[in-house]
Protein backbone atom coordinates (compact mmCIF):
# COMPACT_ATOMS: atom_id res chain seq x y z
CA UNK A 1 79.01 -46.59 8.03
CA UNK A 2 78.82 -45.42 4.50
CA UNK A 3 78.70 -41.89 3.74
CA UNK A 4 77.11 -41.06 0.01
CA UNK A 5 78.04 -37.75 -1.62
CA UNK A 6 75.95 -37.24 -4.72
CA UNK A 7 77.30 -34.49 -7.38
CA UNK A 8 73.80 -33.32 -8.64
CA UNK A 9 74.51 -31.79 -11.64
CA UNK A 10 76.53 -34.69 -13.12
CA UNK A 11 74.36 -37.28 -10.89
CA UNK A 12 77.60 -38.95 -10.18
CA UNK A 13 77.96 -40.78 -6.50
CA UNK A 14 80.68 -41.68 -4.37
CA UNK A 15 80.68 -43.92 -1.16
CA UNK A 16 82.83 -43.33 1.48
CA UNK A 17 83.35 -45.67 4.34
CA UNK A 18 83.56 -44.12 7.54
CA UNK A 19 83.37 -44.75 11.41
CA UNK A 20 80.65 -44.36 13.93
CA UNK A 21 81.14 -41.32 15.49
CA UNK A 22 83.55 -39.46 13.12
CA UNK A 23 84.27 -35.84 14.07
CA UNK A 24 83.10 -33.14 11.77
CA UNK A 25 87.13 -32.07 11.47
CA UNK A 26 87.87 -35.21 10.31
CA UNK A 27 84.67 -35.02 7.70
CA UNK A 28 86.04 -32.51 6.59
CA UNK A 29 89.30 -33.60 5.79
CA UNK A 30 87.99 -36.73 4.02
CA UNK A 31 85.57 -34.59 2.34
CA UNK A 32 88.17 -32.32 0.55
CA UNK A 33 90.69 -35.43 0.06
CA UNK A 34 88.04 -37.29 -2.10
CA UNK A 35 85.77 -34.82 -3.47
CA UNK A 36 87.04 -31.56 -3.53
CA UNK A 37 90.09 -33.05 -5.46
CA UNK A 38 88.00 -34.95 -8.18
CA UNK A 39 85.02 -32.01 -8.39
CA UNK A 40 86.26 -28.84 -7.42
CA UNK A 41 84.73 -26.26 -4.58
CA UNK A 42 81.03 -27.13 -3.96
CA UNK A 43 78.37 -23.81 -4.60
CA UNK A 44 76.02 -25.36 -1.71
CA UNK A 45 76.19 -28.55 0.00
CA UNK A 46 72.70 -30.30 0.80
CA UNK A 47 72.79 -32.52 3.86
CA UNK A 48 70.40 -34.64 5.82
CA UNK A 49 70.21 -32.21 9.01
CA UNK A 50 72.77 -34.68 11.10
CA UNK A 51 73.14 -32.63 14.23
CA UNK A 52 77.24 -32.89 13.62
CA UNK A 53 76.23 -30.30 10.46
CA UNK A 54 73.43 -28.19 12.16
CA UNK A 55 74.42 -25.30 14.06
């Protein structure tokens, strides 16, 4: 599975492989590790309503 992370204001885009069934914990950790890193702390964070991000 390939998870897309689009920086809006720059419209830059990364792709992240990940597996089937990844844990939001470990989401988490890849998203700081490859994002967070290159862009910084995110104001808001716009997903597609995956129940693993819905509370």
């Amino acid at each position: 599975m390939i998870w897309v992370v689009v920086d809006r204001l720059t419209k830059s885009s990364h792709f992240i492989a990940i597996k089937t069934g990844m844990l939001v914990p470990k989401l988490a950790e890849i998203y700081v590790e490859q994002i967070v890193r290159l862009h910084g702390i995110p104001w808001s964070i716009v997903s597609d309503r995956d129940p693993r991000f819905t509370s």
